[in-house]
N, C-alpha and C. Protein backbone atom coordinates (compact mmCIF):
# COMPACT_ATOMS: atom_id res chain seq x y z
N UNK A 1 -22.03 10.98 12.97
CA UNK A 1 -21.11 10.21 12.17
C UNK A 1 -21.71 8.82 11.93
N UNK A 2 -21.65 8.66 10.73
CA UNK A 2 -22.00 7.06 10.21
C UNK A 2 -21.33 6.50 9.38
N UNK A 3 -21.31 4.88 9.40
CA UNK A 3 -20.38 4.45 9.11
C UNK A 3 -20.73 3.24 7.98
N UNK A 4 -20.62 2.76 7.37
CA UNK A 4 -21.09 1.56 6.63
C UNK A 4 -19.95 0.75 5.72
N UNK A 5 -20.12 -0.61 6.13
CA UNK A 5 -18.83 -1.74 6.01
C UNK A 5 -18.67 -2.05 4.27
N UNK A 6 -17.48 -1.50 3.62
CA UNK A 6 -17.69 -1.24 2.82
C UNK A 6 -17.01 -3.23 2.17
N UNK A 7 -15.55 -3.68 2.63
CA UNK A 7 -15.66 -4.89 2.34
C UNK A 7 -15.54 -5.66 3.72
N UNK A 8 -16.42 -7.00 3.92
CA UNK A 8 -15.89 -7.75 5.39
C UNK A 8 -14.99 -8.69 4.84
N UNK A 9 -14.54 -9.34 6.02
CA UNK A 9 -13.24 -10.12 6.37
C UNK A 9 -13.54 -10.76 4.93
N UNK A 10 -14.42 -11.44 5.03
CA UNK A 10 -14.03 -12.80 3.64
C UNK A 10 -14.03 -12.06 1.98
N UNK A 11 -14.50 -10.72 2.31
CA UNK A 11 -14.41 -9.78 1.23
C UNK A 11 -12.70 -9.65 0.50
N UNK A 12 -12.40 -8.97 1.54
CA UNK A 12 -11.17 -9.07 1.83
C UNK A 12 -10.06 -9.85 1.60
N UNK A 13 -10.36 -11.22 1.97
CA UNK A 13 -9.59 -12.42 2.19
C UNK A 13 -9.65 -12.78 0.43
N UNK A 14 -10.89 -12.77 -0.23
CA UNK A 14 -10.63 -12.69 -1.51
C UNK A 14 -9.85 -11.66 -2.21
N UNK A 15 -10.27 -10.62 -1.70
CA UNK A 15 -9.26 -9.48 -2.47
C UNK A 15 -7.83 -9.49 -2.59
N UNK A 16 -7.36 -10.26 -1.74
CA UNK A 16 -6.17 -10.45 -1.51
C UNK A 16 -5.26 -11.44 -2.16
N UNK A 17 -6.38 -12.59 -2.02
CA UNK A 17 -5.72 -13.60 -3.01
C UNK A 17 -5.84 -13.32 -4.65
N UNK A 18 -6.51 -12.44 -5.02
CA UNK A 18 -6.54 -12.01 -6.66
C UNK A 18 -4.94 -10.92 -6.63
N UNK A 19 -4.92 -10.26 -5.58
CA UNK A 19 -3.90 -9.39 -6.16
C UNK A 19 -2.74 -9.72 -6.16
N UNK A 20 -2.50 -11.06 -4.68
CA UNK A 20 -1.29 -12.17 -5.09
C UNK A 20 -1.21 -12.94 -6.24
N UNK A 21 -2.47 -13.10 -7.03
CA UNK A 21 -2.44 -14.23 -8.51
C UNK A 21 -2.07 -13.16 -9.35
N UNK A 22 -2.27 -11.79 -9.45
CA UNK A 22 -2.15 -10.45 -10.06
C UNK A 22 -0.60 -10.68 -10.17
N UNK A 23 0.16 -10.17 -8.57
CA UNK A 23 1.50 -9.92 -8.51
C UNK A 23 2.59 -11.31 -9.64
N UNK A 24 1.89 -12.39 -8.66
CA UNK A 24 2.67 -13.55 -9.30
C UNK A 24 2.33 -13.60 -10.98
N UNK A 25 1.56 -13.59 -11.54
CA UNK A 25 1.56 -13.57 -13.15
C UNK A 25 2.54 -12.39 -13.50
N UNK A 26 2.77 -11.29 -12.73
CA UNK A 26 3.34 -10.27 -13.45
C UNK A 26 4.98 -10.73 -12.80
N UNK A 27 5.17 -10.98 -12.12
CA UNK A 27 6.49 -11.08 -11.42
C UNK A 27 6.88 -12.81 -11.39
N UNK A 28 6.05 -13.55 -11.66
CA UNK A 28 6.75 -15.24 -11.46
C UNK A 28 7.23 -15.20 -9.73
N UNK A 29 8.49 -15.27 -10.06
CA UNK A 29 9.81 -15.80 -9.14
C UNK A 29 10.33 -14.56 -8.11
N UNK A 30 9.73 -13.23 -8.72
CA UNK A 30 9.99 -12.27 -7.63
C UNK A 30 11.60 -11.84 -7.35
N UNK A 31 12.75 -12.90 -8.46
CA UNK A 31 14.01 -12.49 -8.33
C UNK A 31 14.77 -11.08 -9.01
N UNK A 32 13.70 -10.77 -9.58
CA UNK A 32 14.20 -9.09 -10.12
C UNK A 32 13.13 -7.84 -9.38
N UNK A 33 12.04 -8.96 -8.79
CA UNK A 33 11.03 -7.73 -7.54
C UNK A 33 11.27 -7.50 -6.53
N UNK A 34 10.86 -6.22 -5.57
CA UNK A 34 10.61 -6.08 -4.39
C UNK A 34 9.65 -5.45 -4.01
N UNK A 35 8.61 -6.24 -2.77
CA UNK A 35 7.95 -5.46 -2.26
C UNK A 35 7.85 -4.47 -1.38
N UNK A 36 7.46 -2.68 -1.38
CA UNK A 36 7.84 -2.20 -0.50
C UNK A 36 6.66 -1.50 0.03
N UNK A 37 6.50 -1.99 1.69
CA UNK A 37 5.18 -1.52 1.92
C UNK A 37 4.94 0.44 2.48
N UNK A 38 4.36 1.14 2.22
CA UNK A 38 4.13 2.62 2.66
C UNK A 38 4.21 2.32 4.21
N UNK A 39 4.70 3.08 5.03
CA UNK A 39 4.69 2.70 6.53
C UNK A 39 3.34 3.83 6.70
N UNK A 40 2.26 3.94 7.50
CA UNK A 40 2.67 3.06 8.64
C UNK A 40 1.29 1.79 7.91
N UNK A 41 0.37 2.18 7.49
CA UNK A 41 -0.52 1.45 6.97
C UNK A 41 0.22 0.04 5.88
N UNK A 42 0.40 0.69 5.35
CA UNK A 42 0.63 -0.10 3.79
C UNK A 42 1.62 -1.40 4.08
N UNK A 43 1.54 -1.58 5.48
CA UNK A 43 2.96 -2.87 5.69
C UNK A 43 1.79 -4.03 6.26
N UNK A 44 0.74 -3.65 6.69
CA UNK A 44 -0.11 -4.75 7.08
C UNK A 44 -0.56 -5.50 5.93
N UNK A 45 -0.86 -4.73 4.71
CA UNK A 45 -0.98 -5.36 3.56
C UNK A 45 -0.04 -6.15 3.26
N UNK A 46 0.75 -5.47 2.91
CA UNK A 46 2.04 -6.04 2.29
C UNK A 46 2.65 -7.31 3.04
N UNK A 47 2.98 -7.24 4.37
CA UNK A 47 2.93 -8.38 5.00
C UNK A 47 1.95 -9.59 4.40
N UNK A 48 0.62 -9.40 4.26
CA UNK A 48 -0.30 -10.44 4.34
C UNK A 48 -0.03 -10.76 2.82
N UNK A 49 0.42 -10.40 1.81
CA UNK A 49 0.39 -10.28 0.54
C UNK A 49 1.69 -11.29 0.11
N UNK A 50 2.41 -11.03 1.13
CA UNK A 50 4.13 -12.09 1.39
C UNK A 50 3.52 -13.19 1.78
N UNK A 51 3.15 -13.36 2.87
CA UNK A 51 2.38 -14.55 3.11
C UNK A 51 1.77 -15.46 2.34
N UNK A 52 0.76 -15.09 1.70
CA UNK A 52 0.04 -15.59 0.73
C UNK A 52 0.96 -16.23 -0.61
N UNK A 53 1.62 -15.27 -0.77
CA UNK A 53 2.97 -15.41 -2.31
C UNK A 53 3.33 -17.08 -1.75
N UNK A 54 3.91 -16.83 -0.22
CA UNK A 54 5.02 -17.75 0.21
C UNK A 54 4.06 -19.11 0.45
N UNK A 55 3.05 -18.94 0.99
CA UNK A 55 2.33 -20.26 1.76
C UNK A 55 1.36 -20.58 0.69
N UNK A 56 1.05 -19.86 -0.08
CA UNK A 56 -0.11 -20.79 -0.78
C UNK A 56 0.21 -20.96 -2.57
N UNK A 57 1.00 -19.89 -2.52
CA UNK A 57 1.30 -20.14 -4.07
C UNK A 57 2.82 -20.36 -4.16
N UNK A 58 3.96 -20.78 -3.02
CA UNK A 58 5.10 -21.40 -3.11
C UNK A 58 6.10 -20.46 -3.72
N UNK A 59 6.38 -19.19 -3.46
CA UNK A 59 7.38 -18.43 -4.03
C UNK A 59 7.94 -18.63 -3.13
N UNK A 60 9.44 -18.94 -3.33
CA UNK A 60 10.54 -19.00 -2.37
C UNK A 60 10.96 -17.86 -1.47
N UNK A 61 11.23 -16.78 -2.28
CA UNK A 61 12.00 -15.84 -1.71
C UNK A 61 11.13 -14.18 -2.38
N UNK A 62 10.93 -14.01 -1.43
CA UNK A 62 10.26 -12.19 -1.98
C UNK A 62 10.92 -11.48 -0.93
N UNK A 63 11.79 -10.45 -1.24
CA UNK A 63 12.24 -8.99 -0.72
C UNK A 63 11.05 -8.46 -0.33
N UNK A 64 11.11 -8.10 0.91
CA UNK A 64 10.28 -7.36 1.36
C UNK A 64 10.63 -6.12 2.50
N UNK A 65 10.08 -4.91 1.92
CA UNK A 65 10.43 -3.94 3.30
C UNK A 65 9.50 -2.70 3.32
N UNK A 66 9.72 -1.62 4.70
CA UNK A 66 8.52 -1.05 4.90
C UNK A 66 9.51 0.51 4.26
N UNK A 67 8.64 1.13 4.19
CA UNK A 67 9.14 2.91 3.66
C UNK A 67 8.61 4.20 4.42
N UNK A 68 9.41 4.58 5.53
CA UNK A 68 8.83 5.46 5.74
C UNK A 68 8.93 6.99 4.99
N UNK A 69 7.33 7.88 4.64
CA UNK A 69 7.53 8.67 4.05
C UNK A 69 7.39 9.76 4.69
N UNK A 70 7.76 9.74 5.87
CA UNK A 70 7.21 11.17 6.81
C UNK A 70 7.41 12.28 6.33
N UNK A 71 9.00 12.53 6.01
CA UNK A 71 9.93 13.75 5.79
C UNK A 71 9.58 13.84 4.73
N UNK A 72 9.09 12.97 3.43
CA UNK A 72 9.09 13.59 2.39
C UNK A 72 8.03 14.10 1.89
N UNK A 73 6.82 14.09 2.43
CA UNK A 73 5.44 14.48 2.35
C UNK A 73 5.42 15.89 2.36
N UNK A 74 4.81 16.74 1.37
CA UNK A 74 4.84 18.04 1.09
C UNK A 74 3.82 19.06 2.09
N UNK A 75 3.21 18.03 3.15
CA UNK A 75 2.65 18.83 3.85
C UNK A 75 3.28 18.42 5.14
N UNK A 76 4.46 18.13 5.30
CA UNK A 76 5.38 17.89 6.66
C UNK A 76 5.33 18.65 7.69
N UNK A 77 5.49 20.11 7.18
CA UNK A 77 5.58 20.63 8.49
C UNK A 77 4.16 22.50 8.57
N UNK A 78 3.26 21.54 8.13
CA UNK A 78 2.37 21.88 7.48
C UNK A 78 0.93 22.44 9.05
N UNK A 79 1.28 21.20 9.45
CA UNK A 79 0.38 21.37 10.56
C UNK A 79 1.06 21.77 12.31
N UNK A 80 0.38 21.80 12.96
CA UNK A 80 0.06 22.30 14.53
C UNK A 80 0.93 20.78 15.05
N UNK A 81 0.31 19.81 15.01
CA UNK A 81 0.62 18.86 15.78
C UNK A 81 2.16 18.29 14.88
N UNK A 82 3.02 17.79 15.93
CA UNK A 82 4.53 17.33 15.49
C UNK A 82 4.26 15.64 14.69
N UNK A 83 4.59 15.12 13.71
CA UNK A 83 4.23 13.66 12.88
C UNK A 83 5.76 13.12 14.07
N UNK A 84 5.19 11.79 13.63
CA UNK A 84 5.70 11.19 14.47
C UNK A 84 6.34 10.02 13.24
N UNK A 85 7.50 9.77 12.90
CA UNK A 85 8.19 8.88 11.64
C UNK A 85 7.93 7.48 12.43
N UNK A 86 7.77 6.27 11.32
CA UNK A 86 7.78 5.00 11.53
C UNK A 86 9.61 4.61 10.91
N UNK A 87 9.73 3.10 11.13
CA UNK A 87 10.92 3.02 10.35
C UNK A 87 10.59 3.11 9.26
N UNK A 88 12.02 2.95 8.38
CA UNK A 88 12.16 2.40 7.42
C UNK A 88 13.04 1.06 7.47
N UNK A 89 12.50 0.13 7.07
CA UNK A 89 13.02 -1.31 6.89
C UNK A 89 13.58 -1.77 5.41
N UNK A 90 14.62 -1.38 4.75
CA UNK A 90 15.02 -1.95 3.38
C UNK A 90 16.31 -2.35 3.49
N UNK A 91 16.24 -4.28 3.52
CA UNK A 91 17.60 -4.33 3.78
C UNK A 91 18.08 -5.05 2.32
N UNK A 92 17.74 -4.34 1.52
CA UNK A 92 18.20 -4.76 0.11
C UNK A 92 18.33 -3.90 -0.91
N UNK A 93 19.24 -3.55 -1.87
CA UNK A 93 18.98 -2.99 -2.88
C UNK A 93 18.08 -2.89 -3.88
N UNK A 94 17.66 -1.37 -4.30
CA UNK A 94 16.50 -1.36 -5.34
C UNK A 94 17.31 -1.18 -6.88
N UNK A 95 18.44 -1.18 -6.84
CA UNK A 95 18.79 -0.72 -8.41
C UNK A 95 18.88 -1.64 -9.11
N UNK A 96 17.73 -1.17 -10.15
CA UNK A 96 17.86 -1.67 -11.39
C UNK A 96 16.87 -3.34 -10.88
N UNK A 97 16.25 -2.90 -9.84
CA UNK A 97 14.67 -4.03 -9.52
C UNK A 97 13.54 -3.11 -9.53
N UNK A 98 12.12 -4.34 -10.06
CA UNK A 98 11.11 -3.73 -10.06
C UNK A 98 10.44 -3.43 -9.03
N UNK A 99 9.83 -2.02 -8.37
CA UNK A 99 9.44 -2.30 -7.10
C UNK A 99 7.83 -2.41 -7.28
N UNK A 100 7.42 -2.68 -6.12
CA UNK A 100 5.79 -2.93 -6.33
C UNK A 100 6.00 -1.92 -4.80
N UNK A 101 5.06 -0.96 -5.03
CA UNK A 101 4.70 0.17 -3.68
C UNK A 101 3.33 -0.49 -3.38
N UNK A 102 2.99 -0.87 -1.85
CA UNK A 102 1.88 -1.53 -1.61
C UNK A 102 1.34 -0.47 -0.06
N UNK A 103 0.28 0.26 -0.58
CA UNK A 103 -0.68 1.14 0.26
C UNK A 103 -2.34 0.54 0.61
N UNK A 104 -2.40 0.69 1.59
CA UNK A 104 -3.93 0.43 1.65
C UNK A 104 -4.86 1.25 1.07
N UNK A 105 -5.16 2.70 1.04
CA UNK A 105 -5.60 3.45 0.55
C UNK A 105 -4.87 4.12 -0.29
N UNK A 106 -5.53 4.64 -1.86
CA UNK A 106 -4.75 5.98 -2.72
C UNK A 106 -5.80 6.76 -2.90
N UNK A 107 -5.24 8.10 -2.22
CA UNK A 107 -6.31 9.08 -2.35
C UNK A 107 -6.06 10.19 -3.32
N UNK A 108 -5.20 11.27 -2.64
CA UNK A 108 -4.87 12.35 -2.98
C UNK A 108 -3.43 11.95 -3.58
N UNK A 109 -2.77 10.61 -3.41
CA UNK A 109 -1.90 10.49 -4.86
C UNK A 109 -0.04 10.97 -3.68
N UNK A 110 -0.21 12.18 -2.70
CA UNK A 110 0.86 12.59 -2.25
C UNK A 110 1.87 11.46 -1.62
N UNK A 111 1.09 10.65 -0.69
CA UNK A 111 2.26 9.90 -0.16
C UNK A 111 2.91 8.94 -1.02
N UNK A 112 2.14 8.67 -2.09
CA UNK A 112 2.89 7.88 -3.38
C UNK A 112 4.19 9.07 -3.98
N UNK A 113 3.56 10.46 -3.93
CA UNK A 113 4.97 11.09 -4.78
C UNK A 113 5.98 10.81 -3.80
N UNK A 114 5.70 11.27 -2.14
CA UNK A 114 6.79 11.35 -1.10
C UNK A 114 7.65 9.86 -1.58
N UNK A 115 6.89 8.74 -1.64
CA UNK A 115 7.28 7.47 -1.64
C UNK A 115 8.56 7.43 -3.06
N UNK A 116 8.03 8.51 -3.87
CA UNK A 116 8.98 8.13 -5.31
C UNK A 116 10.26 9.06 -5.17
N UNK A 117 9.87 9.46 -4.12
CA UNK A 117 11.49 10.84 -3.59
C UNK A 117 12.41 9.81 -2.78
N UNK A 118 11.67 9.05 -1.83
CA UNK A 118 12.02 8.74 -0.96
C UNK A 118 12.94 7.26 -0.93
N UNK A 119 12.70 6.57 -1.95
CA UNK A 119 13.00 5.56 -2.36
C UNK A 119 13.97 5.47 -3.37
N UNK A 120 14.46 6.55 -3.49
CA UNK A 120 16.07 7.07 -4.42
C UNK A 120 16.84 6.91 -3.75
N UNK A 121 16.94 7.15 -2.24
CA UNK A 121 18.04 6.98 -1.35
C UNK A 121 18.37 5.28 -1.53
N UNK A 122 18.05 4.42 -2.07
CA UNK A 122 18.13 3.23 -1.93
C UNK A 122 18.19 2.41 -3.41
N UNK A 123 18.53 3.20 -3.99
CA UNK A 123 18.91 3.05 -5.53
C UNK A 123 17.87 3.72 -6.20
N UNK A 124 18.12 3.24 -7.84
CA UNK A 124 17.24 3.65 -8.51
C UNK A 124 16.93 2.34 -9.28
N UNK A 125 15.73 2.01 -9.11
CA UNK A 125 14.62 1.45 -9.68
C UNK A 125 14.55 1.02 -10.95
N UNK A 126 14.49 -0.16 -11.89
CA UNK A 126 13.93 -0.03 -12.98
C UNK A 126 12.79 0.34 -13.73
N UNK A 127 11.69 -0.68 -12.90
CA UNK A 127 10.14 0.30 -13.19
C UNK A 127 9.80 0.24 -11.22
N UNK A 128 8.52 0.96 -11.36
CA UNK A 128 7.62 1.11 -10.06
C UNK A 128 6.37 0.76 -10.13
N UNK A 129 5.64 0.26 -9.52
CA UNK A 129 4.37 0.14 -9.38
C UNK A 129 3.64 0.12 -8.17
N UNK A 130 2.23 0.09 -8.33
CA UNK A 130 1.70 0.72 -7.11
C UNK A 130 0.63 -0.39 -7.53
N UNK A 131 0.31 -1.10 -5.96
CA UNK A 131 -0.99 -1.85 -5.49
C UNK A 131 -1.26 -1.16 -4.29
N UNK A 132 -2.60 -1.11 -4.49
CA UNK A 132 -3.75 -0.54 -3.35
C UNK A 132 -4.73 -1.61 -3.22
N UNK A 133 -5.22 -1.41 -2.07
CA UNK A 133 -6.34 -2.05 -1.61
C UNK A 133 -7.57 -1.12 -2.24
N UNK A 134 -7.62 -0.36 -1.66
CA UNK A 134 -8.82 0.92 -2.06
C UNK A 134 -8.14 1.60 -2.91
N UNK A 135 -9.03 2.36 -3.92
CA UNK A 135 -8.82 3.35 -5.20
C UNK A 135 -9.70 4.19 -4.97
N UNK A 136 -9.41 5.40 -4.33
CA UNK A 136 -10.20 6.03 -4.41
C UNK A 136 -10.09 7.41 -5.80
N UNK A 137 -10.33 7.10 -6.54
CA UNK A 137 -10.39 7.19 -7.80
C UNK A 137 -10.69 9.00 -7.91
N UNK A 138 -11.52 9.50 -7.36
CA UNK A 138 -12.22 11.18 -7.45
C UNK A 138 -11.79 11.85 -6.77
N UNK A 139 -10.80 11.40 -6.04
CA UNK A 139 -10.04 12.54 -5.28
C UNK A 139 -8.46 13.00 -5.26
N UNK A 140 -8.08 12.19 -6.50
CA UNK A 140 -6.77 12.33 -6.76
C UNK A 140 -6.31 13.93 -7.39
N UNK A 141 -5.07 14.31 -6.49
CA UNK A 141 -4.81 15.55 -6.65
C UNK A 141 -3.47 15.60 -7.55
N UNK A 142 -2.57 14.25 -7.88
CA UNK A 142 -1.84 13.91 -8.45
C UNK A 142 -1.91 13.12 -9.68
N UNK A 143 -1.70 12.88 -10.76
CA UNK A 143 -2.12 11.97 -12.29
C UNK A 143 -1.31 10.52 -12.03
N UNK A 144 -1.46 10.18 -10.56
CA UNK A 144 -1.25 8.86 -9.96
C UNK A 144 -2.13 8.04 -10.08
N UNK A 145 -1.71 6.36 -11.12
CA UNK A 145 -2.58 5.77 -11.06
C UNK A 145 -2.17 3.73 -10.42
N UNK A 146 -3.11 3.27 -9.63
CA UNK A 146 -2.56 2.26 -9.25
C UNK A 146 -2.18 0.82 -10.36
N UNK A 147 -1.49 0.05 -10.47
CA UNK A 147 -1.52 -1.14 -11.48
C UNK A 147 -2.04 -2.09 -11.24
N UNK A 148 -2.42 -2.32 -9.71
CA UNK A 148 -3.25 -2.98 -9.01
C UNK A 148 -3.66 -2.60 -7.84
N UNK A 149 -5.42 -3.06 -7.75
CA UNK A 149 -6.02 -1.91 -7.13
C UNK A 149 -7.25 -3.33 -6.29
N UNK A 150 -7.66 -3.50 -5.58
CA UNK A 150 -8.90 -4.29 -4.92
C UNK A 150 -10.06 -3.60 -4.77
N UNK A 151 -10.33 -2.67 -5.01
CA UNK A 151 -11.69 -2.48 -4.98
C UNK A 151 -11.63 -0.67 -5.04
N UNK A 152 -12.29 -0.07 -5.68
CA UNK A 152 -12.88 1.24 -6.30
C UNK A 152 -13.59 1.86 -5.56
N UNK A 153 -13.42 2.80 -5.07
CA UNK A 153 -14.39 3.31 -4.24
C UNK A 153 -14.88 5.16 -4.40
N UNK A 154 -16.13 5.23 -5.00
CA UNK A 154 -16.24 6.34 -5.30
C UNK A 154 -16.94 7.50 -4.11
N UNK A 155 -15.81 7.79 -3.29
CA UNK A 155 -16.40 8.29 -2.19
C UNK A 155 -16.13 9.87 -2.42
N UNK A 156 -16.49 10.23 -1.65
CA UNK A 156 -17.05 12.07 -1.60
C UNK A 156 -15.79 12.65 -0.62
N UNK A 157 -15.31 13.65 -0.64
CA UNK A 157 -14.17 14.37 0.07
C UNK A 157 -14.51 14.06 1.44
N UNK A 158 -15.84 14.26 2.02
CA UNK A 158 -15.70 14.45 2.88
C UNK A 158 -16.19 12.64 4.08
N UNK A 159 -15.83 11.90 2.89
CA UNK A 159 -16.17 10.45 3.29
C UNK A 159 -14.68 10.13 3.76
N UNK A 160 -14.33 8.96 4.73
CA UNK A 160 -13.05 8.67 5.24
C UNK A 160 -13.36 7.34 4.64
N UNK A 161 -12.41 6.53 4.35
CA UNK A 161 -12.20 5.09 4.12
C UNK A 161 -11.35 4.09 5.09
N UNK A 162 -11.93 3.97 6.13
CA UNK A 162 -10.97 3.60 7.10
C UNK A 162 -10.97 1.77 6.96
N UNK A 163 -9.42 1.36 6.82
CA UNK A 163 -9.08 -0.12 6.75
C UNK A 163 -8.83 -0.51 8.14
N UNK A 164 -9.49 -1.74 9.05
CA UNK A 164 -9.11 -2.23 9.82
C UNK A 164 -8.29 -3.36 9.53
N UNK A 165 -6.72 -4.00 10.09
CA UNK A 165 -6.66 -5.03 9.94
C UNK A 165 -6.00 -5.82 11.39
N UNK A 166 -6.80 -7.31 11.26
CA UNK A 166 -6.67 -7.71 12.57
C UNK A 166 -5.31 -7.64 13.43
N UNK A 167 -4.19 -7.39 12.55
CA UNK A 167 -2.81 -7.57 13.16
C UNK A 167 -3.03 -6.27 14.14
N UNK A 168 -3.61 -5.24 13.88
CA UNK A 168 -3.42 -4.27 14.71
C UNK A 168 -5.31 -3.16 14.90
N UNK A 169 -5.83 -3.99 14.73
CA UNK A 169 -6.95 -3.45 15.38
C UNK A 169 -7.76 -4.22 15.86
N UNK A 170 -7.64 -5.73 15.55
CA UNK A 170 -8.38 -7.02 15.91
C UNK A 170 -9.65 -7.60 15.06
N UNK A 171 -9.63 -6.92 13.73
CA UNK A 171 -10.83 -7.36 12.83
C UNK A 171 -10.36 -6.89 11.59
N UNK A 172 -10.58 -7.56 10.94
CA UNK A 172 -10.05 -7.22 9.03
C UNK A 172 -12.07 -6.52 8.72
N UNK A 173 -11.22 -5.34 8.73
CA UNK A 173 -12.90 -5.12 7.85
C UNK A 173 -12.66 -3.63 7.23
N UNK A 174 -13.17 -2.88 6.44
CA UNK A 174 -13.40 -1.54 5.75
C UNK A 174 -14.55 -0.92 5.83
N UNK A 175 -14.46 0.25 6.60
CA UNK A 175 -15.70 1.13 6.82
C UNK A 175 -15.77 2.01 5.65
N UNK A 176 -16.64 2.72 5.45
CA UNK A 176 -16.70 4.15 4.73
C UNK A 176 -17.62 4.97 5.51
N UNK A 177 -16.95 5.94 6.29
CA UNK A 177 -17.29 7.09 7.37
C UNK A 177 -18.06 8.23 7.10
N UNK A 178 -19.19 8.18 7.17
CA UNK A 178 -19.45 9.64 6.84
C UNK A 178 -19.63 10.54 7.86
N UNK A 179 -19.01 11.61 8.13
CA UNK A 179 -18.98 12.58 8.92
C UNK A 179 -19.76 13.82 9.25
């Protein structure tokens, strides 16, 4: 197995601040948005993405919450080993707000559909959108595409794209695994 760093920390740290100048041109004031991060990955982003909105570019107030999509994933009960659900954190209404779905990786496109089942229980939506960190662009099994995306990555099925981030592994960095 080998591994090679696909963005480091300050890679990163830029990527992040383009997709907050991204969000804010498209959303301003954030009073008709919400951000909702994919559990269990997609909330470390999203967290850091609030942050940034709030501390460096002065948005007052952004909705923010996490989604878990365990149950609704079409390969649920698919495997040997039992999934284990994260919460779900939404303590606000989605009807008739724009949501922004924020994942670290989009691969195969599924946990975005689970995410568009799953997020009815909590109104219905005016539009949706999807920011990713990684796009992995050639392996989509769904005609899912992101509206904002940090970096493209044209990796091979059998390549992993693994995101570290320091809140919970102790280093912001992106491998690409080959196995």
């Amino acid at each position: 197995m080998s591994q090679k760093v696909l963005l480091s920390s300050k890679e990163i740290h830029i990527i992040l601040h383009r997709l907050a100048c991204q969000l804010l041109e498209n959303h301003l004031d954030f009073k008709h948005t919400v951000l909702v991060g994919i559990q269990p990955r997609g909330t470390f982003l999203a967290q850091r993405l609030t942050k940034i909105l709030k501390e460096e570019y002065g948005v007052k107030r952004i909705d923010l919450g996490f989604l878990d999509i365990t149950f609704y994933r079409d390969d649920f009960r698919r495997g040997d080993k039992t999934l284990e659900a994260s919460s779900t954190e939404i303590n606000f209404l989605v009807e008739g707000k724009k949501v922004v779905f924020i994942d670290d990786v989009l691969y195969t496109g599924r946990s975005i559909r689970a995410a568009l089942t799953a997020i009815q229980s909590f109104g219905r939506p005016s539009e949706i959108e999807l920011l990713t960190l990684i796009d992995r662009r050639f392996s989509r099994h769904l005609p899912i595409q992101p509206n904002y995306r940090g970096r493209q990555v044209d990796a091979i099925n059998e390549e992993k794209v693994k995101v570290m981030w320091e809140e919970n592994d102790g280093k912001d960095v992106i491998y690409l695994i080959n196995k």
